[in-house]
C-alpha atoms as a PDB file:
ATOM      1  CA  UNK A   1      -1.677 -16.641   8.029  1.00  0.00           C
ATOM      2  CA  UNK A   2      -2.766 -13.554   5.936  1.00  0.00           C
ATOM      3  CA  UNK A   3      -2.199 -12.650   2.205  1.00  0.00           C
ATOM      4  CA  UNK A   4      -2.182  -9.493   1.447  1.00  0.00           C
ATOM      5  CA  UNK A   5      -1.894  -7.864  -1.945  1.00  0.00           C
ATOM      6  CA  UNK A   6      -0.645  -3.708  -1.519  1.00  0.00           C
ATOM      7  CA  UNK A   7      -1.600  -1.551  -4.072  1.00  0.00           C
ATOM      8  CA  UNK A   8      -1.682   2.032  -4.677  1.00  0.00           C
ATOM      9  CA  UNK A   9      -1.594   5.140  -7.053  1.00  0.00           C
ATOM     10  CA  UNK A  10      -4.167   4.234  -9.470  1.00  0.00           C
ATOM     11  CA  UNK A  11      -5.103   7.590  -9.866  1.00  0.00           C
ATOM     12  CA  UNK A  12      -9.059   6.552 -11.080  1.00  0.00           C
ATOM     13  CA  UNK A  13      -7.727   3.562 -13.013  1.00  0.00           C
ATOM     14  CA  UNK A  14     -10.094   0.565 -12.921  1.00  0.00           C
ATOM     15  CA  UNK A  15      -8.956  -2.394 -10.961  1.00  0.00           C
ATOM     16  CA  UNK A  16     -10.467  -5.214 -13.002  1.00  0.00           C
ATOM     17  CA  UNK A  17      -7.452  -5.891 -14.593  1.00  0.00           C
ATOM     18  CA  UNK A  18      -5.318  -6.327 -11.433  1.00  0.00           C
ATOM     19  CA  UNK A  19      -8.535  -9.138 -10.391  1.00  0.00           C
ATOM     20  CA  UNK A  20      -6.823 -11.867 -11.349  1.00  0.00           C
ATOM     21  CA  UNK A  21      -3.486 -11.579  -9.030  1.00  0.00           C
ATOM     22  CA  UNK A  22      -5.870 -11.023  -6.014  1.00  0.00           C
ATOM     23  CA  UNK A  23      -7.334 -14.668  -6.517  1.00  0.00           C
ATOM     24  CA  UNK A  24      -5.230 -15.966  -3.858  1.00  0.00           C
ATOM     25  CA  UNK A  25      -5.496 -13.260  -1.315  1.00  0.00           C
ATOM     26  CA  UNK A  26      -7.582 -12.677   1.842  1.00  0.00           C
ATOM     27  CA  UNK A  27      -6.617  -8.537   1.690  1.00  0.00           C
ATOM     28  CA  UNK A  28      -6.296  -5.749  -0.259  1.00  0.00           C
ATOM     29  CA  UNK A  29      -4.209  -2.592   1.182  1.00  0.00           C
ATOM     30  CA  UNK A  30      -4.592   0.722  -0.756  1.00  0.00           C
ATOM     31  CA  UNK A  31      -1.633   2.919   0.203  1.00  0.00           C
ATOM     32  CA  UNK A  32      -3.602   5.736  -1.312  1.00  0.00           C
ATOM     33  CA  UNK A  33      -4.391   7.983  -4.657  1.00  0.00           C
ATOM     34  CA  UNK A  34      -7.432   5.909  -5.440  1.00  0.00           C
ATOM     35  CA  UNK A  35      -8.936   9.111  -7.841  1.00  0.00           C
ATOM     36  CA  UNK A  36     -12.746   7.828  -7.654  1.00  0.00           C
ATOM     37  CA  UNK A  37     -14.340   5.283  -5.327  1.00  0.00           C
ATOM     38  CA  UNK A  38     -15.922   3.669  -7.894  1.00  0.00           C
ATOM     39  CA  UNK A  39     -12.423   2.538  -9.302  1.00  0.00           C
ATOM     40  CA  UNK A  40     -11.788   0.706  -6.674  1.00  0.00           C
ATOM     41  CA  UNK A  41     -15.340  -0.992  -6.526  1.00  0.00           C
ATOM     42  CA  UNK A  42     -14.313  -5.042  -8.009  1.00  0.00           C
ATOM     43  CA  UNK A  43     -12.086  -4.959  -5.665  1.00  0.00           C
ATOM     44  CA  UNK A  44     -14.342  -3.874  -2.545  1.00  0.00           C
ATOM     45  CA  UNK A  45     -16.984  -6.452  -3.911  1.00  0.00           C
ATOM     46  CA  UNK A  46     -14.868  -9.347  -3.196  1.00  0.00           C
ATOM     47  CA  UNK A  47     -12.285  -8.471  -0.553  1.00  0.00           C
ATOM     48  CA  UNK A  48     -11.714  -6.502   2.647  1.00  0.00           C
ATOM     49  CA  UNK A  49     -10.239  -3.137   1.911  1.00  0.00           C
ATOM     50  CA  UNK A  50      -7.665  -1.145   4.202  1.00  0.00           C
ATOM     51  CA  UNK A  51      -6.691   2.072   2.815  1.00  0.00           C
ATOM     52  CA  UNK A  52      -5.589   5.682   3.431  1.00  0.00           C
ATOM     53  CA  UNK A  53      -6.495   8.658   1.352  1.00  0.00           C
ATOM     54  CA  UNK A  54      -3.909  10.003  -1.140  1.00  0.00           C
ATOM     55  CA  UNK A  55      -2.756  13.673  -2.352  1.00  0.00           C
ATOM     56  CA  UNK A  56      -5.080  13.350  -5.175  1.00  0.00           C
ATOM     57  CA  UNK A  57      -8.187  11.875  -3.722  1.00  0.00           C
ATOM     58  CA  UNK A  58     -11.018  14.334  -2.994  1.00  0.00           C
ATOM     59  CA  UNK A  59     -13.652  14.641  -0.361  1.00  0.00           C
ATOM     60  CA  UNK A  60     -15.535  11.049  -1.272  1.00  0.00           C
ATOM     61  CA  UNK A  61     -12.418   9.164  -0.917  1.00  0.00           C
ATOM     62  CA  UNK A  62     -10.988  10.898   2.623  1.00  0.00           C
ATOM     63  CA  UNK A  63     -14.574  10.309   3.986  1.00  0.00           C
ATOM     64  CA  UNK A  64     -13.876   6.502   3.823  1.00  0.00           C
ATOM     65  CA  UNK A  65      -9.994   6.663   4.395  1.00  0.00           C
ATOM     66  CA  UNK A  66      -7.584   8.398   7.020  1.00  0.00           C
ATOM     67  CA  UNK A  67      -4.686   9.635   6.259  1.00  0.00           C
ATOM     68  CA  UNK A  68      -2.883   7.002   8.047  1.00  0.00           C
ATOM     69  CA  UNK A  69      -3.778   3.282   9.680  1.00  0.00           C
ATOM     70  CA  UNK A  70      -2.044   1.796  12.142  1.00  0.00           C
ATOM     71  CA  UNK A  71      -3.150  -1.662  12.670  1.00  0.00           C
ATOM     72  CA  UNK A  72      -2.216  -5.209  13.474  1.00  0.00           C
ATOM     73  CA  UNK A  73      -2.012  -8.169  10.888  1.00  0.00           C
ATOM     74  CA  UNK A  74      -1.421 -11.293  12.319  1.00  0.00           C
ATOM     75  CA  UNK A  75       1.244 -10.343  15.257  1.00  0.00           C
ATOM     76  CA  UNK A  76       2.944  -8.043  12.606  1.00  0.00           C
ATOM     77  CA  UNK A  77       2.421  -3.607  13.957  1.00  0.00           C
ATOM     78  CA  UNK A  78       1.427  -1.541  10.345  1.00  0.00           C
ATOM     79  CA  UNK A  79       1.680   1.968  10.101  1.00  0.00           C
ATOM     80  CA  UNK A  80       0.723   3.014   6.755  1.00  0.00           C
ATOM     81  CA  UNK A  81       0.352   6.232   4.984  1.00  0.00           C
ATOM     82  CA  UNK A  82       0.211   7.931   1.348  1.00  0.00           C
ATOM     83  CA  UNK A  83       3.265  10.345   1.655  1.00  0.00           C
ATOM     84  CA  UNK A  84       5.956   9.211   4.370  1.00  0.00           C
ATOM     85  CA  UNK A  85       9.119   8.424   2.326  1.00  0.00           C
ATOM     86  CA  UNK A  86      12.018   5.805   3.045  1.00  0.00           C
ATOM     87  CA  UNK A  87      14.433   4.443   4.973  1.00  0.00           C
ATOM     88  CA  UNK A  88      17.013   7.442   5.869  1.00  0.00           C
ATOM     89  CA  UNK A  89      14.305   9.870   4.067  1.00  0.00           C
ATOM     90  CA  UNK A  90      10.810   9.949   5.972  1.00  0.00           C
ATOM     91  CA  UNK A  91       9.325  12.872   6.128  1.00  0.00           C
ATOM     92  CA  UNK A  92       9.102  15.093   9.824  1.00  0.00           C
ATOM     93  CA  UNK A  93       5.331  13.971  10.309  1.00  0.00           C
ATOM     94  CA  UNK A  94       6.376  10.139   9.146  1.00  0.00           C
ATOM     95  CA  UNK A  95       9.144   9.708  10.967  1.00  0.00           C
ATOM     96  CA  UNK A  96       7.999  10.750  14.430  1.00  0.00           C
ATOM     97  CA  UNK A  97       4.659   8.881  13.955  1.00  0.00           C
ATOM     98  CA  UNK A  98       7.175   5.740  13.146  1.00  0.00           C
ATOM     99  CA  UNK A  99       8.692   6.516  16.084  1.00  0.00           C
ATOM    100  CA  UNK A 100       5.598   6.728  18.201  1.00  0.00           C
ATOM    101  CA  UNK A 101       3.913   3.311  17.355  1.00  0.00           C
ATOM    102  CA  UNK A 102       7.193   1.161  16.289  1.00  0.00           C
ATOM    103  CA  UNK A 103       6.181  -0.737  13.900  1.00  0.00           C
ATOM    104  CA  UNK A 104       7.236  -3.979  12.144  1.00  0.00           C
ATOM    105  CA  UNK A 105       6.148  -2.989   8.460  1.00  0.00           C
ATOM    106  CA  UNK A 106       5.559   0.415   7.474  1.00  0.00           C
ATOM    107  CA  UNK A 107       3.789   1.340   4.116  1.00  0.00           C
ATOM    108  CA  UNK A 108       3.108   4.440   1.596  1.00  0.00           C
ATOM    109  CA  UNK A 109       2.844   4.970  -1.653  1.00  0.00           C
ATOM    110  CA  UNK A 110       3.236   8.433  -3.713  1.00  0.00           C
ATOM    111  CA  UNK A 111       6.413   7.745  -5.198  1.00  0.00           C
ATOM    112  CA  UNK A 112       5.138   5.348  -8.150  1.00  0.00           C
ATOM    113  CA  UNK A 113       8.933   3.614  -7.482  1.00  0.00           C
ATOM    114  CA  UNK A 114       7.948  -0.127  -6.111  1.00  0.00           C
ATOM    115  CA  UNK A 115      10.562  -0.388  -2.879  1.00  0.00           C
ATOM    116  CA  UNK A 116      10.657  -3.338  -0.238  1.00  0.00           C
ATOM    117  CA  UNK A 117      13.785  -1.782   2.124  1.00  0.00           C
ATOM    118  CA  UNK A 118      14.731  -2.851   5.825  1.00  0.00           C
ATOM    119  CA  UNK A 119      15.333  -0.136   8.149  1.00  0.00           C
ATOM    120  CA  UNK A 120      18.135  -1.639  10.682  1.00  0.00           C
ATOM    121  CA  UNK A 121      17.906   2.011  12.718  1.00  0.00           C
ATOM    122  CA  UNK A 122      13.762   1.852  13.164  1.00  0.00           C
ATOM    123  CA  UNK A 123      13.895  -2.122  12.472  1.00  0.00           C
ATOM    124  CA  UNK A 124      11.525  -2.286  10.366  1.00  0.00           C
ATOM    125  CA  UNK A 125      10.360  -3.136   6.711  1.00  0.00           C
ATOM    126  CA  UNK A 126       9.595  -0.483   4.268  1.00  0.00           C
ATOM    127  CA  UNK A 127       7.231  -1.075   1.069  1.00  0.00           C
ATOM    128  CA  UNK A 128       5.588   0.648  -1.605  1.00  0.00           C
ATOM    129  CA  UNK A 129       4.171  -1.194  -4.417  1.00  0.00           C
ATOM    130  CA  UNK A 130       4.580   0.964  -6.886  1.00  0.00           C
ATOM    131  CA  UNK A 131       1.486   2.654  -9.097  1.00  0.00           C
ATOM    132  CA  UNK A 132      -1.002   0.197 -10.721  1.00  0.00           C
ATOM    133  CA  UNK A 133      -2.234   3.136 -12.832  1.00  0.00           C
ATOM    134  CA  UNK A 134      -1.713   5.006 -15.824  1.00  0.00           C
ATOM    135  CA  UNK A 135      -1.138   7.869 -14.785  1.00  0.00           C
ATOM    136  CA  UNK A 136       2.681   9.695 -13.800  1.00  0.00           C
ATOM    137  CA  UNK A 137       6.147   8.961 -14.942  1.00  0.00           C
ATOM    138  CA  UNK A 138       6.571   5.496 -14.218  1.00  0.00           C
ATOM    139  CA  UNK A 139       6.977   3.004 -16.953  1.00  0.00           C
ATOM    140  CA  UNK A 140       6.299  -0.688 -15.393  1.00  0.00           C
ATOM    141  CA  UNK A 141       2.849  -0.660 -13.595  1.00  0.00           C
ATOM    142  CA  UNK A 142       3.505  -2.971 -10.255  1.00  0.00           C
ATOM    143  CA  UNK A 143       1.213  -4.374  -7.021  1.00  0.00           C
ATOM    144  CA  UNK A 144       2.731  -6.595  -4.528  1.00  0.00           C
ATOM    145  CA  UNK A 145       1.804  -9.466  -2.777  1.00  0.00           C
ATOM    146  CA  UNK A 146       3.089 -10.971  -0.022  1.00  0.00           C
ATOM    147  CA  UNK A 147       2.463 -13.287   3.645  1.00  0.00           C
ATOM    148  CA  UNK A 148       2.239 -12.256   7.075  1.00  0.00           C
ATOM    149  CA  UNK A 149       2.674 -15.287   9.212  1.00  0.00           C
ATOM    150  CA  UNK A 150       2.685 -14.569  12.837  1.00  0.00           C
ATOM    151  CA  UNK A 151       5.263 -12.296  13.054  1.00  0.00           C
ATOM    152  CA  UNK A 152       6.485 -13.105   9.718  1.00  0.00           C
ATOM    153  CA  UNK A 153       6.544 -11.117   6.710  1.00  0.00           C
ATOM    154  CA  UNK A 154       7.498 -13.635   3.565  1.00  0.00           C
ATOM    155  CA  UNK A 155       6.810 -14.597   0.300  1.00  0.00           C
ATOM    156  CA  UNK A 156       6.997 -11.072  -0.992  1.00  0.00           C
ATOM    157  CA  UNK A 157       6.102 -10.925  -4.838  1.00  0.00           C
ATOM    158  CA  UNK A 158       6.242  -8.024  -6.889  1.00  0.00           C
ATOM    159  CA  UNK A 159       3.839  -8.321  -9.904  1.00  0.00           C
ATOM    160  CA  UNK A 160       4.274  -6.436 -12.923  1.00  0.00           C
ATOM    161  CA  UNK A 161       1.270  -5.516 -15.365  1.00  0.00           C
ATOM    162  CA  UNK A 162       2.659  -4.188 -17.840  1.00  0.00           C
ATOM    163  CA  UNK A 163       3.729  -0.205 -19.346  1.00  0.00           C
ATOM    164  CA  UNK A 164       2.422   2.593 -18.316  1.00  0.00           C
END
């Protein structure tokens, strides 16, 4: 059993104040738009890291993340990604790489709109936690946590910290 706690789009904002809803986790996923490295570095200190570069993030940050991962968690298939969209709206390049590996949970951020969706035609589950940051037009800040259990995917939590 893994917890993982998804992040993204914090755009160079400091993650020491999202520290203390990660105390219970054993991962951190970055969907992407981390700004600067060093933003990122409490977190990287503490926990394992799995991340893909965002539309922002310059040369430093793509030299440490892809643009997508596609990994296993537990018996759970991940394909995540920055920019992909949603269920019934992926992008070309998205959808035919969800195609390709099938996954059970597929993840991006980009939008700054926190989404947990179930795809019935791809079957499988769609999140995107939202922006932690400051920066962009949302107004609630959000991360998610959540379990993957075998080939379970429970206890799903979104965490609000605050307004923009």
């Amino acid at each position: 059993m893994k917890r993982i706690a998804l992040i993204s789009d914090n755009h160079s904002h400091s993650a020491d104040e999202i520290i203390p809803f990660l105390e219970e986790v054993d991962e951190v996923w970055h969907a992407g738009d981390i700004g600067s490295l060093e933003s990122i570095d409490a977190i990287k200190d503490q926990w394992p890291i799995i991340g893909v570069y965002g539309n922002i993030d310059g040369k430093d940050v793509r030299a440490e993340y892809p643009l997508n991962q596609v990994f296993h968690c537990e018996e759970v298939k991940v394909v995540m990604t920055h920019i992909g969209g949603y269920p019934g709206r992926y992008t070309k390049r998205v959808y035919g790489l969800l195609q390709e590996e099938k996954p059970q949970l597929y993840i991006c951020g980009h939008s700054h709109i926190c989404k947990v969706l179930y795809d019935k035609k791809l079957e499988l589950l769609h999140m995107n936690p939202g922006a932690y940051g400051k920066i962009g037009w949302h107004k609630i800040r959000t991360i998610l946590r959540f379990t993957i259990d075998g080939s379970d995917i429970k206890d799903a939590q979104v965490v609000e910290l605050g307004r923009r």
